[in-house]
N, C-alpha and C. Protein backbone atom coordinates (compact mmCIF):
# COMPACT_ATOMS: atom_id res chain seq x y z
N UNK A 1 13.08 18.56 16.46
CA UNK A 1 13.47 17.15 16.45
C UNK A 1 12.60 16.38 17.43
N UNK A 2 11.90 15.37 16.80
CA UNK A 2 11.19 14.50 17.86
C UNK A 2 11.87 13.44 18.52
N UNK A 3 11.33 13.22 19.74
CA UNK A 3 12.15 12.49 20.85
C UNK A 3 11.54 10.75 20.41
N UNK A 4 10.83 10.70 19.04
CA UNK A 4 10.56 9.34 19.10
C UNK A 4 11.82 8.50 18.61
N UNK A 5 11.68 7.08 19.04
CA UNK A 5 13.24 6.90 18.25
C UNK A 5 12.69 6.13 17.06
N UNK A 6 12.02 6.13 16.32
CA UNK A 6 11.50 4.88 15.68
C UNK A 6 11.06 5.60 14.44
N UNK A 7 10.28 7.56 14.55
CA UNK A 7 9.55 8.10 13.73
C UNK A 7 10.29 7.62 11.86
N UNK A 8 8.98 7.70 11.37
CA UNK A 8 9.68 7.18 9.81
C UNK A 8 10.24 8.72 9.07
N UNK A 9 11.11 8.31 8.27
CA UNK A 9 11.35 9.45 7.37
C UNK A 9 12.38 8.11 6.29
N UNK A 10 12.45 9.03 4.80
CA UNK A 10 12.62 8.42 3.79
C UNK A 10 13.94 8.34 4.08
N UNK A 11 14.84 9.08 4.93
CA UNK A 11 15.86 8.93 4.82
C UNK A 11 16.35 7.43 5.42
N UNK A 12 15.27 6.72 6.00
CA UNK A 12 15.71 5.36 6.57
C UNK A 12 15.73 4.22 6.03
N UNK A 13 15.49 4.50 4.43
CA UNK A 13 15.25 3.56 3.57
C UNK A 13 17.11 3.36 3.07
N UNK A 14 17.85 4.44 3.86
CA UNK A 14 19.33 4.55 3.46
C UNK A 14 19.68 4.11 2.17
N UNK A 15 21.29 3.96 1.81
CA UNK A 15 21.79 4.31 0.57
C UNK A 15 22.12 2.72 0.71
N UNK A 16 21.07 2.18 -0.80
CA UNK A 16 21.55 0.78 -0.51
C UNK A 16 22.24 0.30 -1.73
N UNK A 17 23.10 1.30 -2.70
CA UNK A 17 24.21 1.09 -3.44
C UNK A 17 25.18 0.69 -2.35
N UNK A 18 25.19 1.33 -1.24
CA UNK A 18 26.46 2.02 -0.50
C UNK A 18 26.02 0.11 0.37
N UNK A 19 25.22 0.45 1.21
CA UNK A 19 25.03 -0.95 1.59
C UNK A 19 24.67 -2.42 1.05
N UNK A 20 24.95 -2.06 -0.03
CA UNK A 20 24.45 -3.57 -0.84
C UNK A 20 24.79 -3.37 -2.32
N UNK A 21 26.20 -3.75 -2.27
CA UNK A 21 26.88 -3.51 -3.41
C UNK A 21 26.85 -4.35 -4.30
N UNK A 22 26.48 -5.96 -3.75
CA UNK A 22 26.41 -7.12 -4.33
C UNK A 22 25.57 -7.48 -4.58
N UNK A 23 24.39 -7.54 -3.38
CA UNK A 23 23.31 -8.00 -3.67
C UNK A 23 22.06 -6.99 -4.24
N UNK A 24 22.24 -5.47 -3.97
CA UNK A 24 21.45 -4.96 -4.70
C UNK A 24 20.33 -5.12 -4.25
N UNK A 25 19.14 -4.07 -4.81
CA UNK A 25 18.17 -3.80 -4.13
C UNK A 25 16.82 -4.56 -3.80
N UNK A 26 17.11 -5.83 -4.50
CA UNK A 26 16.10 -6.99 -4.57
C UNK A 26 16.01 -8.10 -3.41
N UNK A 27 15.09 -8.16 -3.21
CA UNK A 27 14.82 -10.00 -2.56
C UNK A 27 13.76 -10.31 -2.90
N UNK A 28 14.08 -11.79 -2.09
CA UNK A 28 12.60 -12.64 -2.40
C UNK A 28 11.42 -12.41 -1.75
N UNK A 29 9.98 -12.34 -2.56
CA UNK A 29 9.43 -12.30 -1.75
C UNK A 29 8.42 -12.79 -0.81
N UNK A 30 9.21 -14.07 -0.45
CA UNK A 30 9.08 -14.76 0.47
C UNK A 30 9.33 -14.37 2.12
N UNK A 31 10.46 -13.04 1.87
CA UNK A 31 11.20 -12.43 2.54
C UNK A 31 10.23 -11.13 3.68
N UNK A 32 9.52 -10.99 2.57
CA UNK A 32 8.90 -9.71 2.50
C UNK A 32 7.54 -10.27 3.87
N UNK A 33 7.33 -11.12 2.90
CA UNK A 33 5.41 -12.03 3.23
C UNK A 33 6.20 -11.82 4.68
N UNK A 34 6.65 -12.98 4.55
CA UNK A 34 7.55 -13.51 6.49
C UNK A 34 7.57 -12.38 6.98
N UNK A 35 7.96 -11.34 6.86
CA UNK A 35 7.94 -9.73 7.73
C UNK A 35 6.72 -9.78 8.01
N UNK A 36 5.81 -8.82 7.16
CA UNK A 36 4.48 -8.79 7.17
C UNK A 36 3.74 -10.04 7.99
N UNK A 37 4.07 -10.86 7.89
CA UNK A 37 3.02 -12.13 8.24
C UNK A 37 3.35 -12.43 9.81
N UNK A 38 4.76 -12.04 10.06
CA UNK A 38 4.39 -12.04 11.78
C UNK A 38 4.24 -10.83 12.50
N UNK A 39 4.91 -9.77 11.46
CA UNK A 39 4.37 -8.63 12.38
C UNK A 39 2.98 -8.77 12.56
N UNK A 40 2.19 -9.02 11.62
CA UNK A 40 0.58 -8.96 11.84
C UNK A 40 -0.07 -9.97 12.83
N UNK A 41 0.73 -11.17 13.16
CA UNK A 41 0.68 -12.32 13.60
C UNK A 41 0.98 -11.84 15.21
N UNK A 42 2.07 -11.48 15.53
CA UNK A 42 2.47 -10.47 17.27
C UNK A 42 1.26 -9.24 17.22
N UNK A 43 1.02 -8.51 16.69
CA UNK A 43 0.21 -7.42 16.53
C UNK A 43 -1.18 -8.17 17.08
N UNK A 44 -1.62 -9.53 16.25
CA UNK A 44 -2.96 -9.52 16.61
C UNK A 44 -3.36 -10.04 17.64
N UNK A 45 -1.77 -11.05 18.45
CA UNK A 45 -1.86 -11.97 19.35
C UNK A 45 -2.04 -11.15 20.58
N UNK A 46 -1.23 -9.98 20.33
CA UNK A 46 -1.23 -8.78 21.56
C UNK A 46 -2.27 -7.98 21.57
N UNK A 47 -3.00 -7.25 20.64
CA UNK A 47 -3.99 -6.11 20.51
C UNK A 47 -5.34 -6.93 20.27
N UNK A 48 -5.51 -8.36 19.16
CA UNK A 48 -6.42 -8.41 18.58
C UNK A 48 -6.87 -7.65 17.37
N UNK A 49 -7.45 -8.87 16.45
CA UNK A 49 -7.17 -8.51 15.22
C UNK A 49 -7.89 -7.03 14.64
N UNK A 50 -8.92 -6.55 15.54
CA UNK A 50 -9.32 -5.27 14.57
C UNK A 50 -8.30 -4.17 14.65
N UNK A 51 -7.41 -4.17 16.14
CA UNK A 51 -6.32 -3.21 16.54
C UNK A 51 -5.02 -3.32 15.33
N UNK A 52 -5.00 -4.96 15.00
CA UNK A 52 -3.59 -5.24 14.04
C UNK A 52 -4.22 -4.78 13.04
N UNK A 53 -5.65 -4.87 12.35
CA UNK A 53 -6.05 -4.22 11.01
C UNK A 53 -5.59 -2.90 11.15
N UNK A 54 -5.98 -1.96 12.49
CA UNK A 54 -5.99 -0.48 12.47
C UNK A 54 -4.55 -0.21 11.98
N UNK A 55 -3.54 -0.73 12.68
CA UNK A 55 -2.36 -0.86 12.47
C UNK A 55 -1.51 -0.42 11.14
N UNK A 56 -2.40 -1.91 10.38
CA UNK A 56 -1.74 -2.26 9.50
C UNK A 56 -2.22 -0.80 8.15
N UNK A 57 -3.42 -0.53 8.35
CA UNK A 57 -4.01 0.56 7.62
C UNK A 57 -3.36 2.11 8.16
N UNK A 58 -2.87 2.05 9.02
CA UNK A 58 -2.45 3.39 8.72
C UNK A 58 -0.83 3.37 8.92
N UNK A 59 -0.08 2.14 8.75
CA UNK A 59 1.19 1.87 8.29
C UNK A 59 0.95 2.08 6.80
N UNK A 60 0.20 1.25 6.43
CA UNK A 60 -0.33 1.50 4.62
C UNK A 60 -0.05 2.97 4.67
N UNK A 61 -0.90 3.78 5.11
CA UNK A 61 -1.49 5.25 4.78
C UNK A 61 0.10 6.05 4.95
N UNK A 62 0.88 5.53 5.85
CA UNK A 62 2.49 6.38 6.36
C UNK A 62 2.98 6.00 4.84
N UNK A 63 2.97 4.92 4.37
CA UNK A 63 4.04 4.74 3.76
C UNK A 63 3.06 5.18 2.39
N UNK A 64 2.11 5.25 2.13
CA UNK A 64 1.68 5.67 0.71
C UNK A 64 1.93 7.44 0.66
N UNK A 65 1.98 8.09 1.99
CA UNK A 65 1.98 9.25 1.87
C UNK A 65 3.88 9.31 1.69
N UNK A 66 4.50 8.86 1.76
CA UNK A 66 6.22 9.42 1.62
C UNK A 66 6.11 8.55 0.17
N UNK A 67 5.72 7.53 -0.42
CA UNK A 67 5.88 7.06 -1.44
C UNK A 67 5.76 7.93 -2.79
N UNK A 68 4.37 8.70 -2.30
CA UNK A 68 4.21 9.95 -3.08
C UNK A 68 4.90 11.25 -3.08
N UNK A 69 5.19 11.31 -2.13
CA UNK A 69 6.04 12.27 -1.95
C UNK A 69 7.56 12.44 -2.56
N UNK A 70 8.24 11.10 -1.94
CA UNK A 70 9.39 10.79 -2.42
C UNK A 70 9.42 9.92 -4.05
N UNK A 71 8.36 8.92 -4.48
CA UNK A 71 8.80 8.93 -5.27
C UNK A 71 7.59 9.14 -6.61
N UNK A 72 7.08 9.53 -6.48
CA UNK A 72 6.13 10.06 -7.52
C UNK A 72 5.96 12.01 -7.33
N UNK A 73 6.72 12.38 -6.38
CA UNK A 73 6.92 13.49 -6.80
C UNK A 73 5.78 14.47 -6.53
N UNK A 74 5.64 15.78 -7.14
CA UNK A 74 4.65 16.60 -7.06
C UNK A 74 3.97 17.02 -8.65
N UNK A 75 2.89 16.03 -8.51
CA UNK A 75 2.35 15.25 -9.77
C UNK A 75 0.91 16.16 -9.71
N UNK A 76 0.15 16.90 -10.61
CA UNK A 76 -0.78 17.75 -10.39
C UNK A 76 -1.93 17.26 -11.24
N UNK A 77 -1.40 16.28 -12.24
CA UNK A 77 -2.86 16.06 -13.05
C UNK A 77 -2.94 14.32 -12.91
N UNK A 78 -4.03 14.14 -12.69
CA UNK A 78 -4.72 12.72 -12.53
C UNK A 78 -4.38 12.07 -13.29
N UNK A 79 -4.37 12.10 -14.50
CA UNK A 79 -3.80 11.15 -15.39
C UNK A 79 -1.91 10.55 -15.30
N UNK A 80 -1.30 11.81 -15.47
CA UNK A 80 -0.05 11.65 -15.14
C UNK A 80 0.05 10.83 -13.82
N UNK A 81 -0.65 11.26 -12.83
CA UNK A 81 -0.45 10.67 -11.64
C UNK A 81 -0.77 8.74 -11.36
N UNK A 82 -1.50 8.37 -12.30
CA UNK A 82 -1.92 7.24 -12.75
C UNK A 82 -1.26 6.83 -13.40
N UNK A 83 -0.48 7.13 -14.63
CA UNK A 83 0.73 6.69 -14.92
C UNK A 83 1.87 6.27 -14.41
N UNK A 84 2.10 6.98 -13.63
CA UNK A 84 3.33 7.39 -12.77
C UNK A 84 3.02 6.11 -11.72
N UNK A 85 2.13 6.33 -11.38
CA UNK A 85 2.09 5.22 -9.86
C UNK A 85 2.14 3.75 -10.63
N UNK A 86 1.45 3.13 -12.20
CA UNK A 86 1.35 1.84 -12.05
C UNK A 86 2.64 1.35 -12.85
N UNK A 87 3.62 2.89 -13.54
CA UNK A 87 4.75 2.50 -13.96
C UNK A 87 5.64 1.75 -12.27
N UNK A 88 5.60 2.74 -11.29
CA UNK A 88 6.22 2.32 -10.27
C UNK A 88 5.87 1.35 -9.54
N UNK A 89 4.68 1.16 -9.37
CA UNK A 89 4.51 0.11 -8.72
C UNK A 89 4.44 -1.68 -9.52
N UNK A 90 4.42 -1.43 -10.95
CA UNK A 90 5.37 -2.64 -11.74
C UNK A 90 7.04 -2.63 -11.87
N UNK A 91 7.37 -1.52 -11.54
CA UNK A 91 8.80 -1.57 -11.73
C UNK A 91 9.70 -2.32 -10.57
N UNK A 92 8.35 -1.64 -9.53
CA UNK A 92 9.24 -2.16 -8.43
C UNK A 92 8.82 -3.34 -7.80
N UNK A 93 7.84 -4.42 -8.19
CA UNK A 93 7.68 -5.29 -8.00
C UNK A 93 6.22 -5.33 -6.84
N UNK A 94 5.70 -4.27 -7.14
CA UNK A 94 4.67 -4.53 -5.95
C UNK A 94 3.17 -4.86 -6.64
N UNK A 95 3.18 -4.52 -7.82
CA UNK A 95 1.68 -5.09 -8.86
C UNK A 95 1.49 -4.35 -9.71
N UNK A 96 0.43 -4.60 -10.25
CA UNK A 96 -0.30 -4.02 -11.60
C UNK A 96 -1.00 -3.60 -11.62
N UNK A 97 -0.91 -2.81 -11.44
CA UNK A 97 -2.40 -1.49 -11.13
C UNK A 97 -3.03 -1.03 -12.03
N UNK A 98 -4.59 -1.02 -12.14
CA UNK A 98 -5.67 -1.23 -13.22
C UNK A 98 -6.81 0.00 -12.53
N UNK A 99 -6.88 1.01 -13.05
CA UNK A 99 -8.04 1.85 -12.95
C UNK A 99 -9.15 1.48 -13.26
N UNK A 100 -10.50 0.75 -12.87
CA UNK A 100 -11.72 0.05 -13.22
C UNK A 100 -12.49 1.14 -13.26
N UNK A 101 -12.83 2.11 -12.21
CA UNK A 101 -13.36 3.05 -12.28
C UNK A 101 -13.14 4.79 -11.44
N UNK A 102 -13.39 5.92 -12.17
CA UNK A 102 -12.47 7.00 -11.26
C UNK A 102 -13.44 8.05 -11.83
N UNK A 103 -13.97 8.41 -10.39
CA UNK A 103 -14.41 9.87 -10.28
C UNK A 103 -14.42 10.82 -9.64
N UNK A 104 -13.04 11.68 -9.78
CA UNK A 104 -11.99 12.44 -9.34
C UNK A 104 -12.50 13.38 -8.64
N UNK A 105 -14.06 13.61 -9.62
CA UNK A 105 -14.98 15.18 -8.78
C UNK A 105 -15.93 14.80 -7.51
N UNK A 106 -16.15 13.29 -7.27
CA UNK A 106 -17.20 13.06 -6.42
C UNK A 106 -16.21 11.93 -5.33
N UNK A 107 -15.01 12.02 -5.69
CA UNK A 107 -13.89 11.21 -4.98
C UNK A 107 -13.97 9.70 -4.75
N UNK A 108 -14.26 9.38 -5.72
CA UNK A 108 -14.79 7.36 -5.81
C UNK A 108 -14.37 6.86 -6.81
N UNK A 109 -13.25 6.04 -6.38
CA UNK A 109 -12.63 4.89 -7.33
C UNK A 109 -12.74 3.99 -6.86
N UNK A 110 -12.40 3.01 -8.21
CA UNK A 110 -12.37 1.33 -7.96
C UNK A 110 -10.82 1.19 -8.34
N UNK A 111 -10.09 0.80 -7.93
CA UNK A 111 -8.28 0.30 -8.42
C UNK A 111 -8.48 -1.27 -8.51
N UNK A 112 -7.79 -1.93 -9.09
CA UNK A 112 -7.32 -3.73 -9.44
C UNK A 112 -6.31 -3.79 -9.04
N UNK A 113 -5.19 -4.64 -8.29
CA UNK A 113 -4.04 -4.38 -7.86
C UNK A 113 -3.93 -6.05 -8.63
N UNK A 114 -3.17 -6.45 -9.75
CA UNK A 114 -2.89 -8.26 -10.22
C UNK A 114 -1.52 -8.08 -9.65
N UNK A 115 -1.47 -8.99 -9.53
CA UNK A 115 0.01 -10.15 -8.73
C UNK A 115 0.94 -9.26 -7.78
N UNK A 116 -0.21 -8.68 -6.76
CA UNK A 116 -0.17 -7.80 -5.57
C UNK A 116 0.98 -8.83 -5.11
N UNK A 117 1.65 -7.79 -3.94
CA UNK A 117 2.71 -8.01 -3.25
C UNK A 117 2.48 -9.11 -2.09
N UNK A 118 1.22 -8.84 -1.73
CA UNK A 118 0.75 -9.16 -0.10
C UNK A 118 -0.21 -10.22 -0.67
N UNK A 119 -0.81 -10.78 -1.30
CA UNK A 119 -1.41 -12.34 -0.96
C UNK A 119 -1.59 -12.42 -2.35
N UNK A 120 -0.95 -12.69 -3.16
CA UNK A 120 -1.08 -13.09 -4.87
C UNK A 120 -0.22 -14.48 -4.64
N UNK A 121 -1.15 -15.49 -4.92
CA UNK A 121 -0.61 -17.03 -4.88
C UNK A 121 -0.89 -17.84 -3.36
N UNK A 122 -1.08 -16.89 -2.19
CA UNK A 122 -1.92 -17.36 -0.95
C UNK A 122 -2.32 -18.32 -0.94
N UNK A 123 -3.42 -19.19 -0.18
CA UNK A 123 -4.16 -20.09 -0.10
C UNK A 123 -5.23 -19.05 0.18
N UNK A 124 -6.43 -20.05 0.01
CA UNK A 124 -8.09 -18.91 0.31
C UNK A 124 -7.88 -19.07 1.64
N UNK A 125 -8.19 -18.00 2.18
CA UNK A 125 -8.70 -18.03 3.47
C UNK A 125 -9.99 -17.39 3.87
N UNK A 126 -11.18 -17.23 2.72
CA UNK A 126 -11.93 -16.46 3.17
C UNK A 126 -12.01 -15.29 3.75
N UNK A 127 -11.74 -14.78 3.83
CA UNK A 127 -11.48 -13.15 4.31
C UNK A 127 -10.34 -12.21 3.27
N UNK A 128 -10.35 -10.60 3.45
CA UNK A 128 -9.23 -10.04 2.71
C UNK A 128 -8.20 -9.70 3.53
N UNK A 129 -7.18 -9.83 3.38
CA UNK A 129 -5.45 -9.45 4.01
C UNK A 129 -5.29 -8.07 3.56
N UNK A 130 -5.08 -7.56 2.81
CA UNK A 130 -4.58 -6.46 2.34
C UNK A 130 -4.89 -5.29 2.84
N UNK A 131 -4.89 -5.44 4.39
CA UNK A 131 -5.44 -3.95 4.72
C UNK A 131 -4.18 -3.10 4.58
N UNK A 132 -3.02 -3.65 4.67
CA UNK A 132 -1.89 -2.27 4.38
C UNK A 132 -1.67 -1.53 3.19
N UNK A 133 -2.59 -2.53 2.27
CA UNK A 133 -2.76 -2.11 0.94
C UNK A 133 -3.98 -0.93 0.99
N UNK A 134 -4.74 -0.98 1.41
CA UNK A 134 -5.96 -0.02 1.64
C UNK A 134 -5.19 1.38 2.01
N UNK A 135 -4.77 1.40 2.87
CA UNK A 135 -3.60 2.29 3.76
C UNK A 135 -3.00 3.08 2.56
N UNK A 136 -2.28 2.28 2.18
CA UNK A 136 -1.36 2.56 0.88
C UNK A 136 -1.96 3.82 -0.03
N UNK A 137 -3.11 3.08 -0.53
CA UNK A 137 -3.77 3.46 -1.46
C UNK A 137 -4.80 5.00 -0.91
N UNK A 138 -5.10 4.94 0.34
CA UNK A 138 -5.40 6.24 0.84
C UNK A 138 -4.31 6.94 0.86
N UNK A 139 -3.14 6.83 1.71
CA UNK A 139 -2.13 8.01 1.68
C UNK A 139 -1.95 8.64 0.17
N UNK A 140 -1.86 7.70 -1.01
CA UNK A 140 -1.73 8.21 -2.01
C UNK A 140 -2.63 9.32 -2.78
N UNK A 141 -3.84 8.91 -1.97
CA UNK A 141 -5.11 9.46 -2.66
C UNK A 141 -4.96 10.69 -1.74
N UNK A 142 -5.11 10.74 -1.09
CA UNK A 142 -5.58 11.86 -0.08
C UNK A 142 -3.94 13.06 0.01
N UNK A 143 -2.42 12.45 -0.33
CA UNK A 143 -1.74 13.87 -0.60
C UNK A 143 -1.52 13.63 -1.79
N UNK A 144 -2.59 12.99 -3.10
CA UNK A 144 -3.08 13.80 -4.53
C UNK A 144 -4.15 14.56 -4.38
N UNK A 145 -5.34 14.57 -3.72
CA UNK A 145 -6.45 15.26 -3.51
C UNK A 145 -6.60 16.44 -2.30
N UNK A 146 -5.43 16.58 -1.27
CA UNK A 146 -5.78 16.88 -0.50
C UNK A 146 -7.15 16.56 0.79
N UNK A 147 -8.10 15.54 0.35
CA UNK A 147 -8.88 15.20 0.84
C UNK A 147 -8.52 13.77 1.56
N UNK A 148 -9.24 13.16 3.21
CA UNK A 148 -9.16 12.23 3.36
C UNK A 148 -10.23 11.06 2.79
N UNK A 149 -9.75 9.67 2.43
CA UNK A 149 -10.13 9.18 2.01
C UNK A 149 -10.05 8.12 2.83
N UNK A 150 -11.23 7.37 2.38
CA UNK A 150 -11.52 5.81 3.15
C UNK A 150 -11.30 4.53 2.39
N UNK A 151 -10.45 3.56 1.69
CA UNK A 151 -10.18 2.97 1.05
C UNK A 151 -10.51 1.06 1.52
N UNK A 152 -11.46 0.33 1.00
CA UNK A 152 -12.16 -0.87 1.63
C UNK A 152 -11.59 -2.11 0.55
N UNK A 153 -10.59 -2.79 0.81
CA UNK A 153 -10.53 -4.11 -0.05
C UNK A 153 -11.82 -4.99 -0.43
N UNK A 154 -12.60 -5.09 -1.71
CA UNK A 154 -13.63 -5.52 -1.64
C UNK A 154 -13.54 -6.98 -2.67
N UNK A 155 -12.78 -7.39 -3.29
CA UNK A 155 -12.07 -8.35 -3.86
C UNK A 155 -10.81 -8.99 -3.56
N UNK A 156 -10.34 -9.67 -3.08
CA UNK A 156 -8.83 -10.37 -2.76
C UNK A 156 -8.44 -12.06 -3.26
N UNK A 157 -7.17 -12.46 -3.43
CA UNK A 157 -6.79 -13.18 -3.95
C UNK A 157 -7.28 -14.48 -3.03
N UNK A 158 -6.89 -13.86 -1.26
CA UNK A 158 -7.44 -15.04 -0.29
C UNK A 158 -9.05 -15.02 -0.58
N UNK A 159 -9.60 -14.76 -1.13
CA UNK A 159 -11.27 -15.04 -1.41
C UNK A 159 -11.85 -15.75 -2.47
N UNK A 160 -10.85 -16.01 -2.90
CA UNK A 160 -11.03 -16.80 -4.13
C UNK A 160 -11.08 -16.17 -5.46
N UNK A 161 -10.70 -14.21 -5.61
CA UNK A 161 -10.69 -14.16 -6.55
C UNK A 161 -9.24 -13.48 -7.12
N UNK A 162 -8.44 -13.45 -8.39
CA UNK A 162 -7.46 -13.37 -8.69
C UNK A 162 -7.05 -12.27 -8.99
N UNK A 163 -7.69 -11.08 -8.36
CA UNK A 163 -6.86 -9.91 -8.43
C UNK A 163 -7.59 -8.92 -7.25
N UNK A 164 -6.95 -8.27 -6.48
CA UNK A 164 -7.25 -7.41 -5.45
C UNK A 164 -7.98 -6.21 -5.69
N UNK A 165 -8.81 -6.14 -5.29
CA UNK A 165 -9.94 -5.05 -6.01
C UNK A 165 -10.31 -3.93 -4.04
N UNK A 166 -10.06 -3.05 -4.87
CA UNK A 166 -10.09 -2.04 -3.83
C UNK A 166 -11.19 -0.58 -4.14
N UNK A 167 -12.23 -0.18 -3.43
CA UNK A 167 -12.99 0.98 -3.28
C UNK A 167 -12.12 1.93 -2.67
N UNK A 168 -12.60 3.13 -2.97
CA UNK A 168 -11.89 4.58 -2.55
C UNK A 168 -12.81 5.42 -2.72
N UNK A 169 -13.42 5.95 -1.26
CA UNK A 169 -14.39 6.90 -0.87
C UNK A 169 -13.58 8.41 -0.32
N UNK A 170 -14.18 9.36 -1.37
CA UNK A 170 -13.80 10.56 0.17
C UNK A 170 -14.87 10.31 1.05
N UNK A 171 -13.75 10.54 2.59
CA UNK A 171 -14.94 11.06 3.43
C UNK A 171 -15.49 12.20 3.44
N UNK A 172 -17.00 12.17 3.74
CA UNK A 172 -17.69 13.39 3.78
C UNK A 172 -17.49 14.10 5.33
N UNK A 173 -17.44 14.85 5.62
CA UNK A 173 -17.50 15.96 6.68
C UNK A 173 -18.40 16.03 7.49
């Protein structure tokens, strides 16, 4: 048992039949942004923003690795596993996930993420937001491959273009 008090485990996502009988497992997500948008906002005011990126990318990477775990399961073939993730991640409201390009043997994809969770409808701001999305998208990759992976937002909605476009490198050794 670790002495942290904070460490994540799925079990903290608790039973939210049991706690939310009425309102059920939805909100707005307006709700969501506002979380995200000041945690990153205290994070960068205190560390500075490359420390709140680091942050925010390997919060991504925590939570893509239990996502897979817990809810995509122990999934062994690439295809299925591609299924599986853009059924869930439309079901549950986080986007639309589009395979552009995937090469499983040399570890380099391109993913599309449309009407992403984290800046779909934004204002431009020139730059990309979505580093927890990068995060995300490595944990997933790396306990399907066993390999670590480096994942770079290279398209975003704040840039003026309308769907989140993400690279996925293994690292080499």
């Amino acid at each position: 048992m670790s002495d942290r008090k904070y460490q994540f485990s799925w079990d903290l996502l608790g039973d939210i039949s049991l706690g939310r009988p009425n309102l059920g497992p939805t909100t707005r997500l307006e709700v969501y942004r506002l979380m995200q948008g000041t945690f990153r906002d205290v994070l960068e005011q205190r560390y500075g923003t490359e420390k709140a990126d680091e942050i925010f990318y390997e919060s991504g990477k925590l939570a893509g690795q239990h996502f897979y775990k817990n809810v995509l399961g122990d999934i062994s073939d690439y295809v299925q596993l591609i299924r599986s993730l853009q059924e869930s991640l439309e079901t549950m409201g986080i986007g639309i996930l589009r395979v552009e390009q995937s090469d499983l043997e040399n570890g380099f994809f391109v993913f599309s993420v449309e009407e992403d969770l984290d800046c779909s409808g934004l204002p431009e701001l020139n730059y990309e937001i979505c580093t927890y999305d990068e995060g995300f998208i490595a944990g997933l990759l790396e306990n399907f491959t066993g390999k670590n992976f480096r994942v770079k937002e290279v398209d975003c909605w704040c840039t003026g273009d309308r769907t989140c476009r993400f690279e996925a490198n293994v690292e080499k050794k």
